[in-house]
PDB file of N, CA and C in Angstrom:
ATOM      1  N   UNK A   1     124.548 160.384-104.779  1.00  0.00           N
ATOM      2  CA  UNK A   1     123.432 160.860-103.985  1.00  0.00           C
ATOM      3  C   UNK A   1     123.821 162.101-103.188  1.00  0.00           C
ATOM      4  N   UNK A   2     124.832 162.227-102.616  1.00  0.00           N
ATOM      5  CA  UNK A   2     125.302 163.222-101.696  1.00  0.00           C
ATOM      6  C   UNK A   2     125.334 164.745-102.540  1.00  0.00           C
ATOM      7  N   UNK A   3     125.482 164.557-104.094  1.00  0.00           N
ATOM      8  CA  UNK A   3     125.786 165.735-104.625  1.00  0.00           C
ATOM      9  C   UNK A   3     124.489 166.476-104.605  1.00  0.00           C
ATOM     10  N   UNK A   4     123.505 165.732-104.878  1.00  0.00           N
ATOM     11  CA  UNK A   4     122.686 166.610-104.784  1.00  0.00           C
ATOM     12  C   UNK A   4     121.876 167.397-103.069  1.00  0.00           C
ATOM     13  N   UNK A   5     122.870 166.628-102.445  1.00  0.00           N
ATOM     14  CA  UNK A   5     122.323 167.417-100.636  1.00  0.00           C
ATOM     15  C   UNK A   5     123.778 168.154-100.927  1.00  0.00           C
ATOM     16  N   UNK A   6     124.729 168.148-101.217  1.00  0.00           N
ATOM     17  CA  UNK A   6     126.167 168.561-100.691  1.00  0.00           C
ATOM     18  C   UNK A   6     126.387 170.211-101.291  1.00  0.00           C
ATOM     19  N   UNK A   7     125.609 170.943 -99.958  1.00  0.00           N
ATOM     20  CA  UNK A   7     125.696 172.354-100.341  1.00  0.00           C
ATOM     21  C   UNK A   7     125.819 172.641 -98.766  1.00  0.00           C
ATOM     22  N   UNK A   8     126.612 174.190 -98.278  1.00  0.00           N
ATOM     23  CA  UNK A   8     126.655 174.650 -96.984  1.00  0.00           C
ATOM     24  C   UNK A   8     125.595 174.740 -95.998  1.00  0.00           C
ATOM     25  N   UNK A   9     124.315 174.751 -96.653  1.00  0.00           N
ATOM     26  CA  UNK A   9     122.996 175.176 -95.893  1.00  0.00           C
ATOM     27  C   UNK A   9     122.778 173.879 -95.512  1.00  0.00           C
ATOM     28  N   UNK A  10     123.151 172.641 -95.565  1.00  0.00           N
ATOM     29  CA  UNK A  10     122.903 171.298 -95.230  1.00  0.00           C
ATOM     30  C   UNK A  10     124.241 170.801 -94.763  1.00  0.00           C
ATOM     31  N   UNK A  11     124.818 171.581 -93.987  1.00  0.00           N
ATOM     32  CA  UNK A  11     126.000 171.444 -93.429  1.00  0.00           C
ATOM     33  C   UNK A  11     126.131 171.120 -92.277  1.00  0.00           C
ATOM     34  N   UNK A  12     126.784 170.316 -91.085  1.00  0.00           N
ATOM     35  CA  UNK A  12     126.427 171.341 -89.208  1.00  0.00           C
ATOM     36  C   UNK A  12     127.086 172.136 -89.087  1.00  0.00           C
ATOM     37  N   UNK A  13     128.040 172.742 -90.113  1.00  0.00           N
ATOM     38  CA  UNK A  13     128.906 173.518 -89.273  1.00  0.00           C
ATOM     39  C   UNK A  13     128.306 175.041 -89.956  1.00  0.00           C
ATOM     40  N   UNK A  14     126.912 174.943 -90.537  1.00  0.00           N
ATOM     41  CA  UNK A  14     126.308 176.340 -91.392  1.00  0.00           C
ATOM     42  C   UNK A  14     125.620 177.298 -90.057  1.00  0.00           C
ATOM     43  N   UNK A  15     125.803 178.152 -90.282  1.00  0.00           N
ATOM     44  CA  UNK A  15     125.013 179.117 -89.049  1.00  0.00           C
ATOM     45  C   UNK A  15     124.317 180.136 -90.326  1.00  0.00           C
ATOM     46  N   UNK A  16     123.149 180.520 -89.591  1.00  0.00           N
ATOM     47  CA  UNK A  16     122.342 181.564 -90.236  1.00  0.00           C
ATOM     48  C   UNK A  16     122.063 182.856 -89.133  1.00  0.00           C
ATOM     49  N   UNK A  17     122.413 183.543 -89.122  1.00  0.00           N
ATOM     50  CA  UNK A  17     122.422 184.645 -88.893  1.00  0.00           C
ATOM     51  C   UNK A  17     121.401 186.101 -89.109  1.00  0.00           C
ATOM     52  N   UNK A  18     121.002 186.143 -88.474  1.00  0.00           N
ATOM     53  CA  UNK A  18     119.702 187.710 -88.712  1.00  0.00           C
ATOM     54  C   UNK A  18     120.327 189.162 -88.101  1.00  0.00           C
ATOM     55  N   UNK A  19     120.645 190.107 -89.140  1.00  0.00           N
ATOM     56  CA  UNK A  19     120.848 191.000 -88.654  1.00  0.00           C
ATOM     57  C   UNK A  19     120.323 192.226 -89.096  1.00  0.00           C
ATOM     58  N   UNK A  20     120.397 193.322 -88.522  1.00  0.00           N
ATOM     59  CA  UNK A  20     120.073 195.044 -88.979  1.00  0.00           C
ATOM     60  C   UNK A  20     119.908 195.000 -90.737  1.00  0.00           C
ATOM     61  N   UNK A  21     121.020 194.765 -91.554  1.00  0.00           N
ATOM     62  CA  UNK A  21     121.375 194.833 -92.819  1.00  0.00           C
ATOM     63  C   UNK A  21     120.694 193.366 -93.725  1.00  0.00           C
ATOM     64  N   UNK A  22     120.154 192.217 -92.508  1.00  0.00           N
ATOM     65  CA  UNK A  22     119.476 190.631 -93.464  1.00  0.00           C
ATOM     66  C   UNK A  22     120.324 189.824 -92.739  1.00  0.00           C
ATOM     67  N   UNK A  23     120.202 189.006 -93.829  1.00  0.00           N
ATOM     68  CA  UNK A  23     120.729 187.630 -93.213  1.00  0.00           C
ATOM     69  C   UNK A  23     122.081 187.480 -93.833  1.00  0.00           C
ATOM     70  N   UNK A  24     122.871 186.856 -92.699  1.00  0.00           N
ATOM     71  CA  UNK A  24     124.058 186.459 -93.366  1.00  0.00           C
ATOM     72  C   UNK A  24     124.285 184.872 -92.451  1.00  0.00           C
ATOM     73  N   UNK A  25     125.235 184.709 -93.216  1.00  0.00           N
ATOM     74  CA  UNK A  25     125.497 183.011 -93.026  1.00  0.00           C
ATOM     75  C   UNK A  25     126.908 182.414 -93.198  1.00  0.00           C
ATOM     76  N   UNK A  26     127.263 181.903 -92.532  1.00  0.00           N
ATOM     77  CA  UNK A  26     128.871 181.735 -91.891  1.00  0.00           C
ATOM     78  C   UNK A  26     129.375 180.568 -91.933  1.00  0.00           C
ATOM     79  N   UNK A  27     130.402 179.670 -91.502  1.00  0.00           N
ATOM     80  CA  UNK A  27     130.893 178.076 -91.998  1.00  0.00           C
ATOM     81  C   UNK A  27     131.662 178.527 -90.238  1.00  0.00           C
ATOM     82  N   UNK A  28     130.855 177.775 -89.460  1.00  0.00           N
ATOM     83  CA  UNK A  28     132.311 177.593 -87.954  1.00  0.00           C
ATOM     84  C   UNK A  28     133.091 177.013 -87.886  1.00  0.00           C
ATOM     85  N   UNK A  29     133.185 175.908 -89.154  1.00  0.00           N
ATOM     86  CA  UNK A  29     134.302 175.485 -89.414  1.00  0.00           C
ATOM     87  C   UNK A  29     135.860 175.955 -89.759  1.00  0.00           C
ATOM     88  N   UNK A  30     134.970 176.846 -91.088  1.00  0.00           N
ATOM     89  CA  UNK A  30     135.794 177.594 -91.700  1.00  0.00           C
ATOM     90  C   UNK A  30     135.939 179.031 -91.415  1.00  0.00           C
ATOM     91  N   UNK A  31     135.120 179.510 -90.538  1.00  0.00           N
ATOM     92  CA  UNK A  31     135.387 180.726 -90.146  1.00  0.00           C
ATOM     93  C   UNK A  31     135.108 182.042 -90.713  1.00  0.00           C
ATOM     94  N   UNK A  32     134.511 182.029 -91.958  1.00  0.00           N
ATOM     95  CA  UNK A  32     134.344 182.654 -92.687  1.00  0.00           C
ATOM     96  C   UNK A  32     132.452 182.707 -93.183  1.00  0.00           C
ATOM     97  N   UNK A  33     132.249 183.954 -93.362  1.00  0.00           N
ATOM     98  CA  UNK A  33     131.120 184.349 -94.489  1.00  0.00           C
ATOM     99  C   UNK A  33     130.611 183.184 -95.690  1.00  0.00           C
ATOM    100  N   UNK A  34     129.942 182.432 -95.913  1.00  0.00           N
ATOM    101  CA  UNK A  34     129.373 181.802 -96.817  1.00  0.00           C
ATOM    102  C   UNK A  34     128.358 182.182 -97.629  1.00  0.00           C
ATOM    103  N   UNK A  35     127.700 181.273 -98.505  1.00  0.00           N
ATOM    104  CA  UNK A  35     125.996 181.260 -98.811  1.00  0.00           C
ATOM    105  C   UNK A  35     125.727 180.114 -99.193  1.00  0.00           C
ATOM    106  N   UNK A  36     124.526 179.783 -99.279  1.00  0.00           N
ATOM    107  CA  UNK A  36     123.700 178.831 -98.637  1.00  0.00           C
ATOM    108  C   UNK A  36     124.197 177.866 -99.957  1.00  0.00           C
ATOM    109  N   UNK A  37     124.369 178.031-101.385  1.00  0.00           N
ATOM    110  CA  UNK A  37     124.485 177.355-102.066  1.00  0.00           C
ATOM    111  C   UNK A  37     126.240 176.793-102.335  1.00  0.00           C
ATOM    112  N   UNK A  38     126.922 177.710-101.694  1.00  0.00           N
ATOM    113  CA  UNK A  38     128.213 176.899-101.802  1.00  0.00           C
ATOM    114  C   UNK A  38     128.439 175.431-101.308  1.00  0.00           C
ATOM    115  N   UNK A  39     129.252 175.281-102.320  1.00  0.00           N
ATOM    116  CA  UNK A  39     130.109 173.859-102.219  1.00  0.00           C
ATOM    117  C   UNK A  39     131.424 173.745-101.262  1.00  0.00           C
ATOM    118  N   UNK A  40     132.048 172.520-100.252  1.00  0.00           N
ATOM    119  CA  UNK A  40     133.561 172.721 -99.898  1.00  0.00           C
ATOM    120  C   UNK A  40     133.651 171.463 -99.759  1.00  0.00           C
ATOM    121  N   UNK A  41     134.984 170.730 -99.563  1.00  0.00           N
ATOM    122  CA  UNK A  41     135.109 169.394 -99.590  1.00  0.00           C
ATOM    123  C   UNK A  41     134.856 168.770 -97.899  1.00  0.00           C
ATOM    124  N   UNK A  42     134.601 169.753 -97.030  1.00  0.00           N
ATOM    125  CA  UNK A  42     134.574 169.539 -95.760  1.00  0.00           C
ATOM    126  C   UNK A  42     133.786 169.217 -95.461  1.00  0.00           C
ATOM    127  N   UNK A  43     132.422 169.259 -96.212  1.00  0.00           N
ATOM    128  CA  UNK A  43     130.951 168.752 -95.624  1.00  0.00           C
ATOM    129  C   UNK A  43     130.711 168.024 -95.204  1.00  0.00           C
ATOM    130  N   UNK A  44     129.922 168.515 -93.634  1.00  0.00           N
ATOM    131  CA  UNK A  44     129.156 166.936 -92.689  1.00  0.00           C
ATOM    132  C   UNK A  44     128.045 167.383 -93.159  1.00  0.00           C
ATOM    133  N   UNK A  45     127.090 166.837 -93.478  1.00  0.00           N
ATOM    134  CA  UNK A  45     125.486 167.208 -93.990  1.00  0.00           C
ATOM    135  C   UNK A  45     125.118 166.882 -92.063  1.00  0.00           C
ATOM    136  N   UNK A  46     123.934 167.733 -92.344  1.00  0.00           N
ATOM    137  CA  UNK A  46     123.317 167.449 -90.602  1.00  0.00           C
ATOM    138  C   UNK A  46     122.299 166.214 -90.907  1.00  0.00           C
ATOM    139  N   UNK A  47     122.130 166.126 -89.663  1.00  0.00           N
ATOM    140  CA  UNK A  47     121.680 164.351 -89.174  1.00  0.00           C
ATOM    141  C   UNK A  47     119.995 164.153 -89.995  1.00  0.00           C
ATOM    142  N   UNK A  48     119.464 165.555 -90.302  1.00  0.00           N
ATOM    143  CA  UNK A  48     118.061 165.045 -90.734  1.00  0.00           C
ATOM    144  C   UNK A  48     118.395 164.860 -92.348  1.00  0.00           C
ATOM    145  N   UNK A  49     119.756 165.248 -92.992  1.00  0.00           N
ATOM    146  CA  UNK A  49     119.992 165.217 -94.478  1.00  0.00           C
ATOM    147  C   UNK A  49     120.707 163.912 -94.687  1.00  0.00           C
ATOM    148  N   UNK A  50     121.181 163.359 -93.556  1.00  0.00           N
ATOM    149  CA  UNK A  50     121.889 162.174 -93.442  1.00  0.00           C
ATOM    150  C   UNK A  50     120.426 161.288 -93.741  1.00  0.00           C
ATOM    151  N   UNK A  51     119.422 161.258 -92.869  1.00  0.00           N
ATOM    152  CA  UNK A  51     118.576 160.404 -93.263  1.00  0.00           C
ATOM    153  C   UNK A  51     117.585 160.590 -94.205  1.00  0.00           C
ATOM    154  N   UNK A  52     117.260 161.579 -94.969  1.00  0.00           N
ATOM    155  CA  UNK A  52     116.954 161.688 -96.275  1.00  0.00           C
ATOM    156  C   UNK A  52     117.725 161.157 -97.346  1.00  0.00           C
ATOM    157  N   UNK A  53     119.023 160.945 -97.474  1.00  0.00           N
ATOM    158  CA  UNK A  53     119.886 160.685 -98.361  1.00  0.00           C
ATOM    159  C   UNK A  53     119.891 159.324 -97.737  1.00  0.00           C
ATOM    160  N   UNK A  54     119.658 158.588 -96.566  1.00  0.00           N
ATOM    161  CA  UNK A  54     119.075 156.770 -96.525  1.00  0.00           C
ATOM    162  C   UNK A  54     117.902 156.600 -97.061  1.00  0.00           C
ATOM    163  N   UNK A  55     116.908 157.875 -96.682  1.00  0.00           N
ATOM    164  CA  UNK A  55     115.664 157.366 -97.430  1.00  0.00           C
ATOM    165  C   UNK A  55     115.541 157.069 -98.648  1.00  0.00           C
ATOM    166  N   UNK A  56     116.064 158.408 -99.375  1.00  0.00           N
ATOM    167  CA  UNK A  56     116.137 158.033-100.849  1.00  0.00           C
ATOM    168  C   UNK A  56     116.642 157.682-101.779  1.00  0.00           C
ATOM    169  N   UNK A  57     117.378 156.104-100.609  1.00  0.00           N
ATOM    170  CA  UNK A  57     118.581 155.365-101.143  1.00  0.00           C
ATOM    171  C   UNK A  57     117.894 154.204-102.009  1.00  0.00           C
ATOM    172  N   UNK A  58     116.777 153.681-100.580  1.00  0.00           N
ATOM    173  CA  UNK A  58     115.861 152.505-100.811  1.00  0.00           C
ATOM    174  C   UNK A  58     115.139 152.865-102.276  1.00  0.00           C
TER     175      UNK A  58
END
């Protein structure tokens, strides 16, 4: 079930960012530049993907 939520944009540690040049998007975990569809083994999914992935356990 998790694979299909287990991307950075459903992360807590994902930030989105608006700037002059668009959007960019970052890991505060990791410190680094991301995008929304990467994968890492570090993922906390945030609390509203946590309970989608109970919902659509039942």
């Amino acid at each position: 079930m998790a694979d299909r939520f287990h991307v950075c944009a459903s992360c807590v540690n994902f930030r989105a960012l608006r700037t002059e040049d668009g959007m960019k998007y970052f890991c505060d975990r990791l410190g680094y530049e991301t995008k929304t569809n990467y994968k890492f083994n570090c993922w906390e999914p945030k609390q509203q993907v946590k309970k989608l992935m109970e919902k659509r356990k039942r």
